[in-house]
N, C-alpha and C. Protein backbone atom coordinates (compact mmCIF):
# COMPACT_ATOMS: atom_id res chain seq x y z
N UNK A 1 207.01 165.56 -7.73
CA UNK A 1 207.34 164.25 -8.27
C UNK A 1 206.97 163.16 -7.28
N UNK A 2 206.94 163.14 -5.81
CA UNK A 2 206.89 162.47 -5.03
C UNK A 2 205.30 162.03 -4.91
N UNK A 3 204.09 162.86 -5.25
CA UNK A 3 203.21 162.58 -5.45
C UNK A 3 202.43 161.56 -6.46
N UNK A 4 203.14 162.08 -7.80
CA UNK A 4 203.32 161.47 -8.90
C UNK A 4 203.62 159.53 -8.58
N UNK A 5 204.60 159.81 -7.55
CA UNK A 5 204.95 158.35 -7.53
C UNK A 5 203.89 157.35 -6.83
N UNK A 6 203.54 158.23 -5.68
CA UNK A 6 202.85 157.63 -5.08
C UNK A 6 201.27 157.54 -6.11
N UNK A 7 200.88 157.89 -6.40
CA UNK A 7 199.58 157.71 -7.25
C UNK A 7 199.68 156.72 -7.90
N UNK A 8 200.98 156.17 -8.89
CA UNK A 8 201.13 155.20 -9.83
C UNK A 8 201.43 154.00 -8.86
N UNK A 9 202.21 154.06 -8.12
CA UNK A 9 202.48 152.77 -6.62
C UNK A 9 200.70 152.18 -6.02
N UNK A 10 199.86 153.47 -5.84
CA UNK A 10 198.63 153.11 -5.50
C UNK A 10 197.37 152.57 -6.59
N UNK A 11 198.50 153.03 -8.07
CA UNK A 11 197.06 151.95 -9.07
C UNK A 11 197.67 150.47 -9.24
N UNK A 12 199.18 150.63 -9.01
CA UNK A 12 199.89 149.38 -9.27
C UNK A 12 199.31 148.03 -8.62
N UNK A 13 199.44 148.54 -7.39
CA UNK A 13 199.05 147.54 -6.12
C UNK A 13 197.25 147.72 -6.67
N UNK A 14 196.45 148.24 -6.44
CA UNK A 14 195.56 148.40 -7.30
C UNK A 14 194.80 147.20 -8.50
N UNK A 15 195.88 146.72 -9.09
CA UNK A 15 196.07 145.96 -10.55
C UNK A 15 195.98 144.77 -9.57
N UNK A 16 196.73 144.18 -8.52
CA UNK A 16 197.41 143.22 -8.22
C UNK A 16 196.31 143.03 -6.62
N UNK A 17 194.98 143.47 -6.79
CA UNK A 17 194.40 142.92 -5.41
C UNK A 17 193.45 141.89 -5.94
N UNK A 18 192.51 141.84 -4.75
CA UNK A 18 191.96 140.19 -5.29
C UNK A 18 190.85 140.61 -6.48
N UNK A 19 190.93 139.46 -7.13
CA UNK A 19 190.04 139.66 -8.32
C UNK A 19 189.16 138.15 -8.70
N UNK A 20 188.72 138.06 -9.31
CA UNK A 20 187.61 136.77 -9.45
C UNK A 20 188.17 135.71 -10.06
N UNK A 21 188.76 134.65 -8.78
CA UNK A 21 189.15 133.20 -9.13
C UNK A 21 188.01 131.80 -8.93
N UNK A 22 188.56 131.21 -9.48
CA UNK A 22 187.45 130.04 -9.62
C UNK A 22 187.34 129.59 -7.84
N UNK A 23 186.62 128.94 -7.29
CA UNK A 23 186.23 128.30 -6.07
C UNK A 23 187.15 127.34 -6.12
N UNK A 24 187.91 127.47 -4.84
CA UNK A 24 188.35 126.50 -4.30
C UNK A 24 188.18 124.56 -4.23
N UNK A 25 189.22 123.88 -4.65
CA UNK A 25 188.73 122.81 -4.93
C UNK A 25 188.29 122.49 -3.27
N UNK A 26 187.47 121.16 -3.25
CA UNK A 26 187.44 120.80 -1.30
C UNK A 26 188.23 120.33 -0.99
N UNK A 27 189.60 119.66 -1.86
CA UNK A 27 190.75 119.41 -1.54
C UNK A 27 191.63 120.66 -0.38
N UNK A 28 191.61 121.63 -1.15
CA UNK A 28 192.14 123.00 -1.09
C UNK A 28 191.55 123.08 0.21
N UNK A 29 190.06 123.58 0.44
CA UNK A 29 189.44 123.76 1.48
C UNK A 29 189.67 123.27 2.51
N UNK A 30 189.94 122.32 2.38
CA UNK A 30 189.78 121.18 3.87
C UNK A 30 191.04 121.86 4.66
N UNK A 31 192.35 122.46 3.47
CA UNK A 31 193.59 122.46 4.56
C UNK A 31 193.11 124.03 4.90
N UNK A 32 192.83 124.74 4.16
CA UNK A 32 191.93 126.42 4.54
C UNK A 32 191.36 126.12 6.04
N UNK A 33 190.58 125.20 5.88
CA UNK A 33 189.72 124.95 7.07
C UNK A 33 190.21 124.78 8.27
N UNK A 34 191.97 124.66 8.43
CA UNK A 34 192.98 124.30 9.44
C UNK A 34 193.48 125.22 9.86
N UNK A 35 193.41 126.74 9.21
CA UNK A 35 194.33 127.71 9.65
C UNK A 35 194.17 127.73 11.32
N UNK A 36 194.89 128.21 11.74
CA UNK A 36 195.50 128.43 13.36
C UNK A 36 196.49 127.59 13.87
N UNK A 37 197.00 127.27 15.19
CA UNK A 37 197.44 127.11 15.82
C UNK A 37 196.88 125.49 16.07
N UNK A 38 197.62 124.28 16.60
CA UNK A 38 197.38 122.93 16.92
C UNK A 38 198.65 122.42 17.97
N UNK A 39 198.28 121.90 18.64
CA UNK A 39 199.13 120.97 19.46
C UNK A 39 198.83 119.73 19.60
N UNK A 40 199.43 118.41 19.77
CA UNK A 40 199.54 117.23 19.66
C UNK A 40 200.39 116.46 20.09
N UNK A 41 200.27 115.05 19.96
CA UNK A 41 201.28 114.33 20.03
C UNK A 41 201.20 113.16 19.25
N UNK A 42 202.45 112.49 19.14
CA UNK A 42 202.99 111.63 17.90
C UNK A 42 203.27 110.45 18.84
N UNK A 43 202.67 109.73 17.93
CA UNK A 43 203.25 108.06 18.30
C UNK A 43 203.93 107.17 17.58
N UNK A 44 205.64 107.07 17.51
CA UNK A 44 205.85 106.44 16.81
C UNK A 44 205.79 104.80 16.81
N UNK A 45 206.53 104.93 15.83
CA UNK A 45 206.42 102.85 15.29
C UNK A 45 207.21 101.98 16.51
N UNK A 46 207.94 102.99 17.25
CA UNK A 46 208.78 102.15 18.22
C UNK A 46 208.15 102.77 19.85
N UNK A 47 207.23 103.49 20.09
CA UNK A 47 206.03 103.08 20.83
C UNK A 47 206.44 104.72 21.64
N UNK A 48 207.13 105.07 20.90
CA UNK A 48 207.81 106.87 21.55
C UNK A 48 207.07 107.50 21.31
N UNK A 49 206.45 108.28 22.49
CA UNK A 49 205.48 109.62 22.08
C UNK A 49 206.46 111.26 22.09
N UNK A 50 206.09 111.74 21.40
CA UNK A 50 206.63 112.84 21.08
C UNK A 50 205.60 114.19 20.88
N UNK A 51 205.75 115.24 21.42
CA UNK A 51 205.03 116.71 21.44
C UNK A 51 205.05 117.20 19.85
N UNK A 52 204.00 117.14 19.29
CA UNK A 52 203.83 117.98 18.40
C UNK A 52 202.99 119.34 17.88
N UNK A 53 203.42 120.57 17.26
CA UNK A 53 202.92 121.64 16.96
C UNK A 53 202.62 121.95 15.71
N UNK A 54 201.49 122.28 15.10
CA UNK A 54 201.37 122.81 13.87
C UNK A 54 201.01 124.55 13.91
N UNK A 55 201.66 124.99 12.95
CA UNK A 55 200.13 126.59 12.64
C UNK A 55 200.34 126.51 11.14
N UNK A 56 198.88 126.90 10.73
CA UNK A 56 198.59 126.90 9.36
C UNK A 56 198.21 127.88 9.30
N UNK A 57 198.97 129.08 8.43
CA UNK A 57 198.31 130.26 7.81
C UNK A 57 198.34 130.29 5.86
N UNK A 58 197.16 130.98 5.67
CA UNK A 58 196.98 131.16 4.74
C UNK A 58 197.79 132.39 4.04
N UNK A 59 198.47 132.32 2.62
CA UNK A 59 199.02 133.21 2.53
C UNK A 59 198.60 133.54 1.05
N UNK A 60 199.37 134.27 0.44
CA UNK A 60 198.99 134.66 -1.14
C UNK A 60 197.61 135.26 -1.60
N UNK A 61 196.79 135.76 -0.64
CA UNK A 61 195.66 136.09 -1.22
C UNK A 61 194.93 134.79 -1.18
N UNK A 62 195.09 134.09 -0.39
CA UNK A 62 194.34 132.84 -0.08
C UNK A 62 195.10 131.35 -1.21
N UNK A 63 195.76 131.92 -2.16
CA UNK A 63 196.18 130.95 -3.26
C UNK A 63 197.47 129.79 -2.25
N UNK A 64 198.13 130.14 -1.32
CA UNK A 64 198.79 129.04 -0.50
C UNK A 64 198.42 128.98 1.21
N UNK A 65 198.29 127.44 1.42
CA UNK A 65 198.52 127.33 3.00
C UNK A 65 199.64 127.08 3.39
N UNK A 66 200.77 127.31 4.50
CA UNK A 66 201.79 127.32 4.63
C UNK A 66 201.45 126.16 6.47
N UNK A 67 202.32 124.75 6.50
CA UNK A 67 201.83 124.64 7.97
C UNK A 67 203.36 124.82 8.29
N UNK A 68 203.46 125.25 9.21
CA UNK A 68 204.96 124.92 10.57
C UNK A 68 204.71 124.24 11.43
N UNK A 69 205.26 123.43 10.90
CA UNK A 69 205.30 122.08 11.55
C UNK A 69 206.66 121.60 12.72
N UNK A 70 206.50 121.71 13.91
CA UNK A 70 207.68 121.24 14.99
C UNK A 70 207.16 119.59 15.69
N UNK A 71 207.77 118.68 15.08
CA UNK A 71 207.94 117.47 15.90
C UNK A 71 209.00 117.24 16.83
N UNK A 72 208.72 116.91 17.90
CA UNK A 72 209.86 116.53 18.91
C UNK A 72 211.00 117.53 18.72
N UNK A 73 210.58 118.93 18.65
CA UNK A 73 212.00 120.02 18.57
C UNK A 73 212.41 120.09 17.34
N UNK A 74 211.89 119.54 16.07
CA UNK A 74 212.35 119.32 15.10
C UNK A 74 211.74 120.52 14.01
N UNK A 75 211.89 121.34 13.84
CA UNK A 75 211.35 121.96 12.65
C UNK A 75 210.84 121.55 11.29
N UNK A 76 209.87 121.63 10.46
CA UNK A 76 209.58 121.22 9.36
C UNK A 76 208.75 122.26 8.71
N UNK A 77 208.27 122.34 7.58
CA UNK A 77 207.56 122.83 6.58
C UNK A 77 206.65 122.58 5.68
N UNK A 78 205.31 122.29 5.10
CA UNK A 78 204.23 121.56 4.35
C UNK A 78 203.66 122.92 3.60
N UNK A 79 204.00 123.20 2.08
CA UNK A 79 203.09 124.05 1.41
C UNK A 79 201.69 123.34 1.01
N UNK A 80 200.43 123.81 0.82
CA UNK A 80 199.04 123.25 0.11
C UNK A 80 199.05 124.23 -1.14
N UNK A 81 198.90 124.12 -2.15
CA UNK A 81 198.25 125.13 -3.24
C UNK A 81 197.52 124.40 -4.30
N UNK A 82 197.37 124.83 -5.03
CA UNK A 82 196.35 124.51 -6.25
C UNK A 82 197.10 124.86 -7.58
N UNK A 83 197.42 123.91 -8.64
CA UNK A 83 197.59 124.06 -9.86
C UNK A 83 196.41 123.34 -10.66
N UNK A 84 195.69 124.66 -11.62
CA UNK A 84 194.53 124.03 -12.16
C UNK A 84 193.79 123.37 -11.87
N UNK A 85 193.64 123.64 -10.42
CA UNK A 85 192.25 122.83 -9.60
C UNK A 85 192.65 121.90 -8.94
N UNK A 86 193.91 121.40 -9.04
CA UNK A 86 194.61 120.29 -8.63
C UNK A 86 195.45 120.56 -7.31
N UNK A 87 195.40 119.75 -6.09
CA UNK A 87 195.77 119.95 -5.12
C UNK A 87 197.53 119.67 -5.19
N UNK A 88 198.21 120.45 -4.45
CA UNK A 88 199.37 120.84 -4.67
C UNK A 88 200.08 120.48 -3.10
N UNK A 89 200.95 119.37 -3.00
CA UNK A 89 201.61 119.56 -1.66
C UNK A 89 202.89 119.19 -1.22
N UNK A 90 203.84 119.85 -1.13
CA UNK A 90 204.98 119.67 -0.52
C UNK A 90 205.53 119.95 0.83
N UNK A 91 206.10 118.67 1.16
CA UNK A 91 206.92 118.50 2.42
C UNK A 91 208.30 118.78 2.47
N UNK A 92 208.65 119.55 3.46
CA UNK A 92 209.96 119.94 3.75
C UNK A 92 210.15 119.48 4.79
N UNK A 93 211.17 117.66 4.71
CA UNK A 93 211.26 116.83 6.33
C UNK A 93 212.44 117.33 5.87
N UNK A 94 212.67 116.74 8.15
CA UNK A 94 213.75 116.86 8.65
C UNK A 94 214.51 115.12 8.01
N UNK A 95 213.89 114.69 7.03
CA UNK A 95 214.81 113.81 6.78
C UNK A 95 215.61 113.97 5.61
N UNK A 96 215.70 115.11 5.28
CA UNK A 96 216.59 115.61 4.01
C UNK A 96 215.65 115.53 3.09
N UNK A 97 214.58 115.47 2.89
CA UNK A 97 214.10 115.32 1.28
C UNK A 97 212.84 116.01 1.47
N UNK A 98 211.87 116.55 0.09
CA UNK A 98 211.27 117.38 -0.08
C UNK A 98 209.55 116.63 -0.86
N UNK A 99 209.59 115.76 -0.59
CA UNK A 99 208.18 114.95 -1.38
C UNK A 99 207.18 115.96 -1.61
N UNK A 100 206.37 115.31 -2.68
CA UNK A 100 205.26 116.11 -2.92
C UNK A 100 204.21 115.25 -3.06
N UNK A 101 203.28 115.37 -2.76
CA UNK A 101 202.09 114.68 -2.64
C UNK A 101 200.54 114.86 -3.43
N UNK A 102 199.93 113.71 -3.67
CA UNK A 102 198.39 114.52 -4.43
C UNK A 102 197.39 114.13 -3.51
N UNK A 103 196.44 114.15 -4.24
CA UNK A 103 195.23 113.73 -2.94
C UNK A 103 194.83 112.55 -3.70
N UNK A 104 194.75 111.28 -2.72
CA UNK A 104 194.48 109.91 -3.21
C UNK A 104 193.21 110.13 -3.08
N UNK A 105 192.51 110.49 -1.34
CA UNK A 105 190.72 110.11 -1.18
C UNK A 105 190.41 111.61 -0.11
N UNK A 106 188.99 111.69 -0.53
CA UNK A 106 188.50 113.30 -0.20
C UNK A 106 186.92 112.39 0.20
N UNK A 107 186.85 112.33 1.69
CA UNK A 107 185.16 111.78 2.07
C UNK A 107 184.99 112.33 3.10
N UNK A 108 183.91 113.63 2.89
CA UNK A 108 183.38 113.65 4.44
C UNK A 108 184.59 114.69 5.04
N UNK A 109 185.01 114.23 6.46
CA UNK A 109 185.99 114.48 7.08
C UNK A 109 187.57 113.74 6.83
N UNK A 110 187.64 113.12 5.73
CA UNK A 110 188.40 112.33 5.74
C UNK A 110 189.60 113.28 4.76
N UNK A 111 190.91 113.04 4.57
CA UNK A 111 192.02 113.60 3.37
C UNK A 111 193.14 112.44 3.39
N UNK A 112 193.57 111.92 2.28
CA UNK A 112 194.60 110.96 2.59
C UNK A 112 195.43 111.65 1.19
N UNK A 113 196.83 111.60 1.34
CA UNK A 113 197.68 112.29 0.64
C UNK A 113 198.79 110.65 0.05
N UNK A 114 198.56 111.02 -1.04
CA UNK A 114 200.11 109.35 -1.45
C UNK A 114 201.24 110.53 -2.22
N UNK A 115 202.45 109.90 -2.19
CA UNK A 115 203.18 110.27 -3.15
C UNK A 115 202.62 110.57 -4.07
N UNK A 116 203.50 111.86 -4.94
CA UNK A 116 203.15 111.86 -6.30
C UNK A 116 204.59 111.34 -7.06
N UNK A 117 204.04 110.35 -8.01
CA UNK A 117 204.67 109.87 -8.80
C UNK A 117 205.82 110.62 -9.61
N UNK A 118 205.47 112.27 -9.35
CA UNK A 118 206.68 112.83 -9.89
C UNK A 118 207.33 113.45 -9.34
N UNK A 119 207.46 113.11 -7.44
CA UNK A 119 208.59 112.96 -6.94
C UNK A 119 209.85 112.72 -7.24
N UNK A 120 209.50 111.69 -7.58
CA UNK A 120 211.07 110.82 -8.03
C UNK A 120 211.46 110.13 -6.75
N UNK A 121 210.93 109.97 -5.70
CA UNK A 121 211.25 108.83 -5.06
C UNK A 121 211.17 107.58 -4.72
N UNK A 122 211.76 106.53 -4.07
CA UNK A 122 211.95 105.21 -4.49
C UNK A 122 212.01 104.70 -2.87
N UNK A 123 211.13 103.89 -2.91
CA UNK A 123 211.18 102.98 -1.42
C UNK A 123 212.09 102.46 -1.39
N UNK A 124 213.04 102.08 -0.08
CA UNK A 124 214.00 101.48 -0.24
C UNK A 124 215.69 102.27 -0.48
N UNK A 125 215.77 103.72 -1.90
CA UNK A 125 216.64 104.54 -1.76
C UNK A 125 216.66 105.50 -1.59
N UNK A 126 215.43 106.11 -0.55
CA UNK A 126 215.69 107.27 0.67
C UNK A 126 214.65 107.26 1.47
N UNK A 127 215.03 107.76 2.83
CA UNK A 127 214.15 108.34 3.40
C UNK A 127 213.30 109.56 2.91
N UNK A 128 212.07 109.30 3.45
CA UNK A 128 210.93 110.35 2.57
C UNK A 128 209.42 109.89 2.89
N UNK A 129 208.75 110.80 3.25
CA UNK A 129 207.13 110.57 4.10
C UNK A 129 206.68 110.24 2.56
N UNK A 130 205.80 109.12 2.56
CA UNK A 130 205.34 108.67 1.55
C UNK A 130 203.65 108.77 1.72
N UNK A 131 203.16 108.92 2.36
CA UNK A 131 202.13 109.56 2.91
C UNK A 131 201.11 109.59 4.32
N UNK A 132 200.20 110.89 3.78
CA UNK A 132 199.60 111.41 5.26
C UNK A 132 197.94 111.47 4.85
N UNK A 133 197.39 111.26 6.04
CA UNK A 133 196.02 110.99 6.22
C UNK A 133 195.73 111.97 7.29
N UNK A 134 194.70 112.63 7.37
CA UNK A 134 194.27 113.14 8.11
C UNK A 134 192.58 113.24 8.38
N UNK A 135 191.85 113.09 9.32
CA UNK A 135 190.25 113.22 9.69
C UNK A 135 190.21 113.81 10.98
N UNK A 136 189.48 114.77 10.34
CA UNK A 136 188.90 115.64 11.24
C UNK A 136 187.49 115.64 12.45
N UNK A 137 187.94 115.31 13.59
CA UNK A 137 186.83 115.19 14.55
C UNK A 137 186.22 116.05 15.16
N UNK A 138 186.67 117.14 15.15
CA UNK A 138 185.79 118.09 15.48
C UNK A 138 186.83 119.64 15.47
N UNK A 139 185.86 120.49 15.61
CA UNK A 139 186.64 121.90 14.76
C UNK A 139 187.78 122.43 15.81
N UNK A 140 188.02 121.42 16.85
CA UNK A 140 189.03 121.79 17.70
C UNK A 140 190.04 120.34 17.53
N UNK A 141 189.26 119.31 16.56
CA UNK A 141 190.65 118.24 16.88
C UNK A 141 190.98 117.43 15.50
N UNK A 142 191.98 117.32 15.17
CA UNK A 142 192.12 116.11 14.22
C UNK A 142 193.02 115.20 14.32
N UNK A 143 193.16 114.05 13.47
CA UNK A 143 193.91 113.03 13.46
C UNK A 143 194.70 112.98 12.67
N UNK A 144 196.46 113.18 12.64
CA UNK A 144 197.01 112.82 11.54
C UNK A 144 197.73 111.68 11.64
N UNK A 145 198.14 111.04 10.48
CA UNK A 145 198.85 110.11 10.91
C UNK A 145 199.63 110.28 9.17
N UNK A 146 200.94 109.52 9.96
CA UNK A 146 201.91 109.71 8.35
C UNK A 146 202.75 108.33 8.29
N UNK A 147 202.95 108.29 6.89
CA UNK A 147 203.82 106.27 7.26
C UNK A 147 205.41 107.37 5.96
N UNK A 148 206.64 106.79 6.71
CA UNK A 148 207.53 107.33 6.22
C UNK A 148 208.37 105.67 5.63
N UNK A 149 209.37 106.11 4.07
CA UNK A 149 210.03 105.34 3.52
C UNK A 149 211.32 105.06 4.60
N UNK A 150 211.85 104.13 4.76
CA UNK A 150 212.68 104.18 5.11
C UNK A 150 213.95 103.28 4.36
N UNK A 151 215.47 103.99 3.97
CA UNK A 151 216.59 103.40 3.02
C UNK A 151 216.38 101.92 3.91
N UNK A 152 216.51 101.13 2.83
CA UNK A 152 216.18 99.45 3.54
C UNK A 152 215.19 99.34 3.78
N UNK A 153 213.94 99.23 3.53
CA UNK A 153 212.70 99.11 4.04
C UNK A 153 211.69 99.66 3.02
C-alpha cells in the first residue's frame, strides 16, 4: 500500500508543476529583475538618514515576488503578482495599514507605483505610503523613493 501511495503523491505533484503561462507583463519583470539581496539608505523629509535592507525572492513558480523589507530596524513586507496581466502590489507598513498599488508609468528603467483606488484610502484619514518610484541604475543599484499620507496632511 505504501507504494501505491507514493506513485499517486508523484502524479499529483506531477499535475501541479510548471506548465505554459502567458509572458510576463514588463511590469511584473522589472520587480523579477530585483530578486536578491539590497542595502541602502533612506532619507527622510526631516533630513534623517536611516539603514535600509531589501531581499526579493521569487516565489510560486515564479507567479509572486515577495520583498523584506527592514527600514531603520523596522520590519515590513511588499507582495508583486499579476492578475490578468495586471500588475498586483501590496504593502505591509509599519504604519498599520496595508495599501495596494498599480503601476502609473513603465519607461526604460523607470517604475512608478500610485495608489489603487480600491484601497480605500483617504489622505488626510490615515497614515499609508501612497506611492513608490523606483529607477534602476545599474544591475547592482537602484533608486527608490516613496511619499507617505500622513492623518492631517
Amino acid at each position: 500500500m505504501k507504494g501505491i501511495s507514493k506513485l499517486v503523491l508523484a502524479i499529483s505533484l506531477g499535475a501541479f508543476s510548471t506548465g505554459v503561462f502567458a509572458q510576463d507583463s514588463k511590469e511584473f519583470s522589472f520587480f523579477k529583475s530585483m530578486e536578491g539581496k539590497w542595502e541602502g539608505v533612506q532619507t527622510r523629509d526631516t533630513g534623517e538618514v536611516v539603514k535600509t535592507q531589501s531581499e526579493f525572492i521569487i516565489l510560486s513558480d515564479g507567479n509572486t515576488v515577495l520583498e523584506r523589507l527592514v527600514e531603520d530596524g523596522m520590519p515590513m513586507m511588499t507582495t508583486y503578482s499579476e492578475e490578468e496581466g495586471v500588475l498586483v502590489v501590496k504593502h505591509y507598513c509599519s504604519l498599520g495599514t496595508e495599501p495596494e498599488f498599480e503601476a502609473a508609468l513603465m519607461g526604460g528603467s523607470k517604475m512608478s507605483l500610485e495608489l489603487s483606488p480600491m484601497s480605500g484610502y483617504v489622505s488626510g484619514e490615515a497614515n499609508f505610503v501612497n506611492s513608490i518610484s523606483y529607477e534602476k541604475v545599474s544591475t547592482s543599484e537602484y533608486i527608490v523613493a516613496s511619499q507617505a499620507s500622513v492623518e492631517g496632511a
